[in-house]
Protein backbone atom coordinates (compact mmCIF):
# COMPACT_ATOMS: atom_id res chain seq x y z
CA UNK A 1 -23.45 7.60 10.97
CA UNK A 2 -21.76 10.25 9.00
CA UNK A 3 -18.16 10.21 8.50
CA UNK A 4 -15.18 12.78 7.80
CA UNK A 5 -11.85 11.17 5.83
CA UNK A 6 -8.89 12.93 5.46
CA UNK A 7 -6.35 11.49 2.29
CA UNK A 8 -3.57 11.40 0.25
CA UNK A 9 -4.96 9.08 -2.46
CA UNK A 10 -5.66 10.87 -5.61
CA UNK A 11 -6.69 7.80 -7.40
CA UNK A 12 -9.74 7.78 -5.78
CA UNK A 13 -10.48 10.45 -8.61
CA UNK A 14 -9.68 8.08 -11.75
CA UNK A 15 -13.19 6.14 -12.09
CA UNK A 16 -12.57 2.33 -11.95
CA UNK A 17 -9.91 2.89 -9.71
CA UNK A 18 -10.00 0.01 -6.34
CA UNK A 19 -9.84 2.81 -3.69
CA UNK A 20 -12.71 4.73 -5.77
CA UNK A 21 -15.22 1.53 -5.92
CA UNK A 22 -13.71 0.67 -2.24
CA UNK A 23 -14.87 4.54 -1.01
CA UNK A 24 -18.38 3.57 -2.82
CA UNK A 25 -18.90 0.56 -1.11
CA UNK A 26 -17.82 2.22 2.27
CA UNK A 27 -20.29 4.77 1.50
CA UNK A 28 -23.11 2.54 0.74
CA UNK A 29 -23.27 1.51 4.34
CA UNK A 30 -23.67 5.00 5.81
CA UNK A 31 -25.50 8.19 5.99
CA UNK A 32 -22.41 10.11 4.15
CA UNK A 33 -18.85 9.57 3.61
CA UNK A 34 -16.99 12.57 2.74
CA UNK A 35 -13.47 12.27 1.55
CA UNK A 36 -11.44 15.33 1.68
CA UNK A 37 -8.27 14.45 -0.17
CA UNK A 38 -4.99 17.01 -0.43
CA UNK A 39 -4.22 17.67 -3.93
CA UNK A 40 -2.53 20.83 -6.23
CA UNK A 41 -5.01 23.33 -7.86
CA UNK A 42 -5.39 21.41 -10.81
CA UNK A 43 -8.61 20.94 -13.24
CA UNK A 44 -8.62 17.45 -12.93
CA UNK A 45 -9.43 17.68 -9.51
CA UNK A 46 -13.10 18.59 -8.93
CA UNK A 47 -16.19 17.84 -6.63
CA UNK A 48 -17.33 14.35 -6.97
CA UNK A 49 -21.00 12.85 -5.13
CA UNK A 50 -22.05 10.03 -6.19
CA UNK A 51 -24.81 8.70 -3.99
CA UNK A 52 -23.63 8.72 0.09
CA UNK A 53 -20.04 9.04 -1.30
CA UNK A 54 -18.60 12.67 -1.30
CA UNK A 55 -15.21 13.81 -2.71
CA UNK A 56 -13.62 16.85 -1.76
CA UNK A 57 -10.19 18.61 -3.30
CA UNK A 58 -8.17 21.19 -1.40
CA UNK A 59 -7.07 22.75 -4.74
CA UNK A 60 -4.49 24.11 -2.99
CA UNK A 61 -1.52 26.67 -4.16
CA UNK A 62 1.31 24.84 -2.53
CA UNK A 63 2.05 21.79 -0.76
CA UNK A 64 2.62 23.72 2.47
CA UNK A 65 -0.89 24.73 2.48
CA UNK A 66 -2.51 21.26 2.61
CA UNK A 67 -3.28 20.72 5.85
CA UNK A 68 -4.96 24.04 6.41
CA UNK A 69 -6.61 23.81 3.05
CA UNK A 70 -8.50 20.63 4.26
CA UNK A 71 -8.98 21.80 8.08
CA UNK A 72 -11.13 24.75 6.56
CA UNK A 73 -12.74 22.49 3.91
CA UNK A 74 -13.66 19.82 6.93
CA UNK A 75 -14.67 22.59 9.69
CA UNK A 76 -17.08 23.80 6.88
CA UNK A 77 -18.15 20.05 5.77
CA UNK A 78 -18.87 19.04 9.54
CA UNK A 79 -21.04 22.64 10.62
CA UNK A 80 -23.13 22.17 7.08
CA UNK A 81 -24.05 18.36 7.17
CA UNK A 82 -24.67 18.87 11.20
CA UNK A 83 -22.22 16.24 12.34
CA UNK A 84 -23.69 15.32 15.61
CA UNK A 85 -21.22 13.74 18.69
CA UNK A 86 -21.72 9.83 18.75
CA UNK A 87 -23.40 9.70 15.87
CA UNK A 88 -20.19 11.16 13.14
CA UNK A 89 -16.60 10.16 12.97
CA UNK A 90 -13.41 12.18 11.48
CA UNK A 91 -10.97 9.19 10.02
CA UNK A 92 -7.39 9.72 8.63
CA UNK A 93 -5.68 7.34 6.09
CA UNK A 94 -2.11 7.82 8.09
CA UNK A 95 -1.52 9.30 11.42
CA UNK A 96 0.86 12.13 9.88
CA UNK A 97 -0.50 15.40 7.72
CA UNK A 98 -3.50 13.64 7.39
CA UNK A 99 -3.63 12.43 11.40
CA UNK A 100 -3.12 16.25 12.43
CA UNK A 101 -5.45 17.39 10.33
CA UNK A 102 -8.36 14.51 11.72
CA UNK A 103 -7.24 15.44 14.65
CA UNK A 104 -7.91 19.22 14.98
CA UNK A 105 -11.15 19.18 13.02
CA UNK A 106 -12.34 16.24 14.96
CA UNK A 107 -11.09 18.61 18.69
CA UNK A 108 -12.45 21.68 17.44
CA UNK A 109 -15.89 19.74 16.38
CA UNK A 110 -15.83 17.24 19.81
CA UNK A 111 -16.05 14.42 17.75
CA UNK A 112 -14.55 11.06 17.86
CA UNK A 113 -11.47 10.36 15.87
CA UNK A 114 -10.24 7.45 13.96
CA UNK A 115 -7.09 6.87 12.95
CA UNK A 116 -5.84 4.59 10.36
CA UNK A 117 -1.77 3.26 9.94
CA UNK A 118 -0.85 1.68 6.55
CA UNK A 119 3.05 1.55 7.39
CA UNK A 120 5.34 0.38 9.65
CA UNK A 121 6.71 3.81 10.86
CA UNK A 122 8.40 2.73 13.72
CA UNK A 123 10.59 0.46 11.34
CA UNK A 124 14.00 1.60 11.56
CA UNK A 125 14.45 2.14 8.06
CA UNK A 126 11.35 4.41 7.86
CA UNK A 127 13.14 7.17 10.04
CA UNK A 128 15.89 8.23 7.29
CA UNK A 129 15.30 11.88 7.61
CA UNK A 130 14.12 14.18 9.34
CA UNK A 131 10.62 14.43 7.96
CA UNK A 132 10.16 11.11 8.76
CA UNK A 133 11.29 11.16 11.68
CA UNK A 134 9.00 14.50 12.37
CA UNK A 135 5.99 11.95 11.33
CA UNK A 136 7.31 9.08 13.82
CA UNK A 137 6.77 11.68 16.96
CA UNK A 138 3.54 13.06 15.39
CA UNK A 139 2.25 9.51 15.32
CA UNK A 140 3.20 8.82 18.17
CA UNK A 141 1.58 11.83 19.89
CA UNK A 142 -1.73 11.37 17.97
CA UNK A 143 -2.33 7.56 18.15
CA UNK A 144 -2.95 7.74 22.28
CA UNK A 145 -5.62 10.48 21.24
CA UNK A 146 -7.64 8.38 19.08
CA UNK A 147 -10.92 7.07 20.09
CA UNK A 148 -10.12 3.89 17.54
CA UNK A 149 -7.15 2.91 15.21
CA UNK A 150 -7.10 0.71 12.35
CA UNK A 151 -3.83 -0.89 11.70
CA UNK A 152 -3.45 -2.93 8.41
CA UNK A 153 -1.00 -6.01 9.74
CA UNK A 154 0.04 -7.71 12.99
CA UNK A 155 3.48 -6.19 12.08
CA UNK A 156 2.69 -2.56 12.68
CA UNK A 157 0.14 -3.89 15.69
CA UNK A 158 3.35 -5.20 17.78
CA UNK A 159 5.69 -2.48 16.72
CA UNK A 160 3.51 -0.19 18.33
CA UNK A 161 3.00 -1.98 21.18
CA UNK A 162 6.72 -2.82 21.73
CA UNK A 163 7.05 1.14 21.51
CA UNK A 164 4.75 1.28 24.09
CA UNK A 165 2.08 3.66 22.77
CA UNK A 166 -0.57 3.58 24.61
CA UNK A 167 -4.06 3.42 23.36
CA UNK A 168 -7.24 4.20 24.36
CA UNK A 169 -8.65 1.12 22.69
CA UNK A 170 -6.94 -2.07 21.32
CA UNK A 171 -6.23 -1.62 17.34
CA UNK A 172 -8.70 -2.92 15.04
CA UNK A 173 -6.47 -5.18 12.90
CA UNK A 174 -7.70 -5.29 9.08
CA UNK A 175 -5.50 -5.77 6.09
CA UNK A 176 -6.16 -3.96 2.73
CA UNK A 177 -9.05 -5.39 1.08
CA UNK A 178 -7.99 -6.75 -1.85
CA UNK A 179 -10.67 -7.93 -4.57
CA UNK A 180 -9.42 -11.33 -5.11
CA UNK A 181 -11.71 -12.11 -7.58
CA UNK A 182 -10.65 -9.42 -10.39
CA UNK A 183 -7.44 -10.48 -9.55
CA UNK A 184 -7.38 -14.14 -10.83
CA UNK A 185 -9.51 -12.99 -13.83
CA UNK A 186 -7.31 -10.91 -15.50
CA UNK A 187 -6.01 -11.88 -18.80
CA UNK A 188 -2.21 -12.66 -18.88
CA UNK A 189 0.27 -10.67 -20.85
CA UNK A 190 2.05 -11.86 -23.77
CA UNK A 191 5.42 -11.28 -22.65
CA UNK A 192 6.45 -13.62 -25.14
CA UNK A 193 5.94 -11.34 -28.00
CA UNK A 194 6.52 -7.90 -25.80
CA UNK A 195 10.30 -9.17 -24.44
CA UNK A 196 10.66 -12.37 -27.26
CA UNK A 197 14.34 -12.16 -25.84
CA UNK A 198 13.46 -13.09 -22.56
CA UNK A 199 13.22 -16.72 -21.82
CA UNK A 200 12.86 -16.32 -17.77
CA UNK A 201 11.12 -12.90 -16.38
CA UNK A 202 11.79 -11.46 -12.79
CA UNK A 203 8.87 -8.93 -12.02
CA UNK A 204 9.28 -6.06 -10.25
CA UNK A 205 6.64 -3.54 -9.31
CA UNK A 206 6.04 -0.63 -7.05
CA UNK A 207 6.40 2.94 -6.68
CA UNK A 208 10.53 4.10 -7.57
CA UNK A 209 11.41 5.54 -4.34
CA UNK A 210 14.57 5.33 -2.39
CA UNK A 211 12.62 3.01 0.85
CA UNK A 212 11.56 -0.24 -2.68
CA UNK A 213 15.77 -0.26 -2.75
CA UNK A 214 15.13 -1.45 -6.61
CA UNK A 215 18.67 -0.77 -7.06
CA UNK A 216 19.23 -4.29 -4.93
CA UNK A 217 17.28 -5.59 -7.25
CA UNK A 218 18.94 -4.42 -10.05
CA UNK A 219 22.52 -5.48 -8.67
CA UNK A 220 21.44 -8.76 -7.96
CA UNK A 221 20.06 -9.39 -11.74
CA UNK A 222 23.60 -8.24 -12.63
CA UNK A 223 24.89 -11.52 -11.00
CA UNK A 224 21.92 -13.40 -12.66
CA UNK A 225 22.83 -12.42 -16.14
CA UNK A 226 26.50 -13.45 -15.63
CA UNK A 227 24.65 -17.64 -15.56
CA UNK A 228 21.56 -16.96 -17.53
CA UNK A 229 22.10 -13.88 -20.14
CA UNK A 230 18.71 -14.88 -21.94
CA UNK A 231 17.13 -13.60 -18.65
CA UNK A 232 14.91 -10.25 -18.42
CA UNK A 233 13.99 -8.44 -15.48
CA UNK A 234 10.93 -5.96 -16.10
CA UNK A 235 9.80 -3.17 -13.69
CA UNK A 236 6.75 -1.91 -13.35
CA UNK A 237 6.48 1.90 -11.74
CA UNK A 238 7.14 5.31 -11.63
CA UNK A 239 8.87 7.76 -9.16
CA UNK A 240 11.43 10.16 -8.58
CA UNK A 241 14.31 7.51 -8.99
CA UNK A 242 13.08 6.30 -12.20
CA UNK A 243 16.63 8.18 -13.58
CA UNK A 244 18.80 7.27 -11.12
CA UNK A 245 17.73 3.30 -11.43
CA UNK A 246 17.93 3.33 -14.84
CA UNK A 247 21.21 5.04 -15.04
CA UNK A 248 22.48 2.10 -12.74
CA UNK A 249 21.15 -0.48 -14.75
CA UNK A 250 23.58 1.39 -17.50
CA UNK A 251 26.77 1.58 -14.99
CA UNK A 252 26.17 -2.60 -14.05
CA UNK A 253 25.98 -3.28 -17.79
CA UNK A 254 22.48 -4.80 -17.68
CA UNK A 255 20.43 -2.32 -19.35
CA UNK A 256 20.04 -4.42 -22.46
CA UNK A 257 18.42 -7.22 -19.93
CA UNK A 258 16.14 -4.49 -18.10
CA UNK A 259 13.05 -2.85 -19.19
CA UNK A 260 11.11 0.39 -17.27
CA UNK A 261 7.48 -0.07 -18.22
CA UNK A 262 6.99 2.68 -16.22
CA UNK A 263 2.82 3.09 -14.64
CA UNK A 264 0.94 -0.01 -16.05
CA UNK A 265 -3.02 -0.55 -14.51
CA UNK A 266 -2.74 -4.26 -15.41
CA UNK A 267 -0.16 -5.45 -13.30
CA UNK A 268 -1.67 -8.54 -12.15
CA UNK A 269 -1.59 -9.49 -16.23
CA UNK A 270 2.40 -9.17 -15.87
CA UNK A 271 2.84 -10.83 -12.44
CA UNK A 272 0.71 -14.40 -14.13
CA UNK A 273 3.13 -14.28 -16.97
CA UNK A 274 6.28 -13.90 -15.18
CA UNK A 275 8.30 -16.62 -13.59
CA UNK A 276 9.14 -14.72 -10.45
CA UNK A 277 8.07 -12.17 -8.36
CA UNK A 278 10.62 -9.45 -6.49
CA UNK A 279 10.02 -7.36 -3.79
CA UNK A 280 13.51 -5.43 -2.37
CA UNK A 281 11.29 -2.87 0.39
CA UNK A 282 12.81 -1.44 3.27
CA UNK A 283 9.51 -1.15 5.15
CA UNK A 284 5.77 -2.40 4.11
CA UNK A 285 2.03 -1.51 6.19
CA UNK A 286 1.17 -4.14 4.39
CA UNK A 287 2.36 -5.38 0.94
CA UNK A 288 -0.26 -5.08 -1.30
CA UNK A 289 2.07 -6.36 -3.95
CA UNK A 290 3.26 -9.77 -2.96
CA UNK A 291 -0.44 -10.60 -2.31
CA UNK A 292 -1.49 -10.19 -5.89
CA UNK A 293 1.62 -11.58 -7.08
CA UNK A 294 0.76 -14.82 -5.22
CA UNK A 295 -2.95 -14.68 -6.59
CA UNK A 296 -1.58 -14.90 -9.48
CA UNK A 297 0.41 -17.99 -8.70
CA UNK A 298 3.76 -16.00 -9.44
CA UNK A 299 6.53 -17.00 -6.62
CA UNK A 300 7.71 -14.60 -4.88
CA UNK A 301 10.88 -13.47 -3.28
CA UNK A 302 10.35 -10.30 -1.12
CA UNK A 303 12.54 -8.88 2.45
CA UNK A 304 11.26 -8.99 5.67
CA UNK A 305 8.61 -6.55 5.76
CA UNK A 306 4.72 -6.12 5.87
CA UNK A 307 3.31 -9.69 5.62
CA UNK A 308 6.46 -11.49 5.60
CA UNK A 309 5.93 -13.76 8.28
CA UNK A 310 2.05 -13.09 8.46
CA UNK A 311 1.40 -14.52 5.30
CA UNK A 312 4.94 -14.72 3.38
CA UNK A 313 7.00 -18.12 4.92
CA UNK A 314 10.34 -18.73 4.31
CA UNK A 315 10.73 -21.75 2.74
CA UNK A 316 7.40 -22.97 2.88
CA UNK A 317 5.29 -20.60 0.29
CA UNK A 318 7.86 -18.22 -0.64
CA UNK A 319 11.56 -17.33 -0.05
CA UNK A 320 12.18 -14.54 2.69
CA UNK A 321 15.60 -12.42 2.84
CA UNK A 322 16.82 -9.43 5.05
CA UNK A 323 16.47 -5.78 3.92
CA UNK A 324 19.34 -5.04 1.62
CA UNK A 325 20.90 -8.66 1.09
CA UNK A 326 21.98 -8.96 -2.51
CA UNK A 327 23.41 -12.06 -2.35
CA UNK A 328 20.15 -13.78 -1.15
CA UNK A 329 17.95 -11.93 -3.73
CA UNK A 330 20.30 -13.86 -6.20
CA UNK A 331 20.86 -16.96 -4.47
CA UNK A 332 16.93 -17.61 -4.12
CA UNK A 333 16.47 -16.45 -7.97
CA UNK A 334 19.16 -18.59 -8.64
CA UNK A 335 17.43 -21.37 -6.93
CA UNK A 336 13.78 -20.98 -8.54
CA UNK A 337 15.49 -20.65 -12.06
CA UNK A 338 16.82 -24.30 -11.83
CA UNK A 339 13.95 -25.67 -10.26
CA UNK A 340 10.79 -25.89 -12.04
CA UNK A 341 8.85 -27.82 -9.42
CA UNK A 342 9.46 -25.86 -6.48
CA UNK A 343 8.55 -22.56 -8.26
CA UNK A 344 4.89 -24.40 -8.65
CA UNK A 345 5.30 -25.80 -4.97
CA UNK A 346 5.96 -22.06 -3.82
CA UNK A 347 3.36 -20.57 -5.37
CA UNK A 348 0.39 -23.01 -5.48
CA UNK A 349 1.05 -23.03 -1.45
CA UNK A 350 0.94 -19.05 -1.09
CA UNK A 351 -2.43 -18.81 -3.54
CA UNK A 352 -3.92 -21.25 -1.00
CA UNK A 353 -2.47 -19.69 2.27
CA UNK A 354 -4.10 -15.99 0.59
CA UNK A 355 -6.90 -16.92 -0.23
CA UNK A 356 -7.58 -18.68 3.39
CA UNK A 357 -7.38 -15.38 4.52
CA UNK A 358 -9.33 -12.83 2.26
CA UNK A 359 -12.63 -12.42 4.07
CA UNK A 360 -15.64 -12.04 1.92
CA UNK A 361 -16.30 -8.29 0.29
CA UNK A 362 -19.18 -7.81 2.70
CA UNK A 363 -17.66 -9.41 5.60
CA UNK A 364 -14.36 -6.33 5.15
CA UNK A 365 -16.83 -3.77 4.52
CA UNK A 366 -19.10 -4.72 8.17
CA UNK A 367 -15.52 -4.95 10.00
CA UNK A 368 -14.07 -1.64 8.46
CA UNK A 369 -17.74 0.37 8.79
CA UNK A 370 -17.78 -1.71 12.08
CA UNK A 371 -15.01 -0.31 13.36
CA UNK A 372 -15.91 3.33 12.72
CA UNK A 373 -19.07 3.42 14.13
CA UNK A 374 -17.22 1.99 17.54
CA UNK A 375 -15.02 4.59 17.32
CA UNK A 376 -18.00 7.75 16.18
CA UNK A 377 -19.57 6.69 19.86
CA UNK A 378 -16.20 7.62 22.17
CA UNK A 379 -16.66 11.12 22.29
């Protein structure tokens, strides 16, 4: 089987990256796997091949030329490798840009499309503007025209299906692969001597953008600090409200209590060394986050979104609390500040209820490849 992926993610051009060693292994199990992935014309950005595993830039001039950058790179891609009907598949990492681009190359080609959802888009708070909600009817448009989708939690599965979009096939269900292993042996950071002020640590970490609502975070550490000033809270990220956030932190007088580590590759190093983790998203696909954080046995406090209530349980492995709610951000930190033993209850119970349900490396890689091939033969 050959396959056709359309992306976003330009990490898969940093070697060592997870998605680069996950598009290896992917690759491994076909005949090719091209990724075509929309990026600026930048140097850094080149041809990669590395054994069935194919990277492709668009290089392209401006963001509004993306799409038509990567149609013309896949038309080309699909007519020169000879992707056959029921033998090739075109896959998308979102059913957006990417899903409308997968979805022309795969009509003009008659080949079977695949189309993958990483975020619950039908989630109220995903439809803020009107881009987003330009994506929500695109999705919904393309999803009934896919010969398979891949969706990557039972949230988005019964969103979709209480919006009544109709497939042609029942979703594949399969969370982000996450290498467990890697995980639980990285070294842990010695906040001690980085934040020696800093006798409790709330971690936060994720990309700064308006839909993580850090800024609830940050209001409900200003509460905190009012109790326990030898507290620290320490995020991890970067993103275009990387000013505004830490201009806040300076308007709620907390900015001597706060530190902006900005991009950090060893996350998983902070999250075993801090006391608690914090997650303040509006939406989640999935939550790739609050996973590691509880492979690291760090308790975590995150709203209702992605895996809370798939994996996250309030009260019983972690603490759950609605989209926006200050006052239970601080009420539950509050709580796990006081109580040693429950923070060690909390945690030991969501490494065990994770790590019941990471499948085996091979075992993701048969389901995902699985699931393409079933798709490649619905022409």
């Amino acid at each position: 089987m050959k396959v056709l992926s359309i992306s976003t993610d330009k990490n898969v051009f940093k070697e060592g990256s997870a998605v680069k060693a996950r598009m290896v292994e992917y690759a491994s199990c076909v005949e090719e796997f091209h990724v075509i992935v929309f990026t600026p014309k930048k140097r850094e950005y080149s041809h990669i091949h590395e054994g069935n595993l194919y990277i492709h830039p668009t290089r392209s001039t401006m963001k509004a030329t993306y799409i038509f950058d990567a149609m013309r790179i896949g038309k080309k891609i699909v007519a020169e490798q000879k992707f056959a009907p029921g033998n090739s598949v075109v896959t998308a990492q979102d059913p957006f840009e990417c899903g409308f681009t997968a979805w022309r190359v795969a009509k003009k080609s008659g080949l079977s499309l695949h189309l993958q959802v990483h975020t619950d888009f039908l989630s109220r708070h995903f439809k803020t503007s009107l881009l987003q909600r330009m994506r929500v009817r695109l999705a919904s448009f393309l999803l009934p025209k896919a010969d398979g989708v891949r969706v990557v939690s039972e949230r988005i599965a019964d969103s979709i299906a209480k919006a009544k979009i109709k497939f042609r096939q029942p979703p594949q269900i399969l969370p982000i692969r996450i290498d467990a292993e890697t995980i639980e042996r990285s070294p842990k950071a010695n906040t001690q001597n980085m934040f020696p002020k800093f006798k409790f640590i709330v971690l936060m970490a994720s990309r700064l953008t308006k839909e993580k609502r850090i800024q609830d975070g940050l209001r409900a550490f200003q509460k905190i600090l009012q109790q326990y000033p030898f507290a620290g809270l320490v995020i991890i990220g970067e993103g275009p409200e990387k000013r505004r956030l830490q201009n806040l932190a300076l308007k709620l007088h907390v900015r001597d209590n706060v530190v902006f580590l900005g991009f950090r590759q060893d996350v998983p190093s902070f999250m075993k060394s801090a006391n608690i983790f914090l997650s303040t998203s509006e939406y989640e696909g999935y939550g790739m986050s609050v996973v590691e954080a509880g492979l690291c046995y760090c308790p975590v406090i995150a709203t209702d979104a992605g895996v809370s209530g798939e994996i996250l349980k309030d009260n019983l492995n972690s603490f759950v609390c609605p989209v926006g709610d200050v006052n239970c951000f601080y009420s539950r930190i509050m709580r796990l500040i006081s109580d040693n033993a429950l923070r060690e209850i909390l945690s030991g119970r969501l490494h065990s209820d994770i790590r019941a349900l990471i499948p085996e490396k091979e075992e993701y890689i048969r389901k995902f490849v699985a699931g393409l091939e079933e798709a490649s033969k619905r022409t």
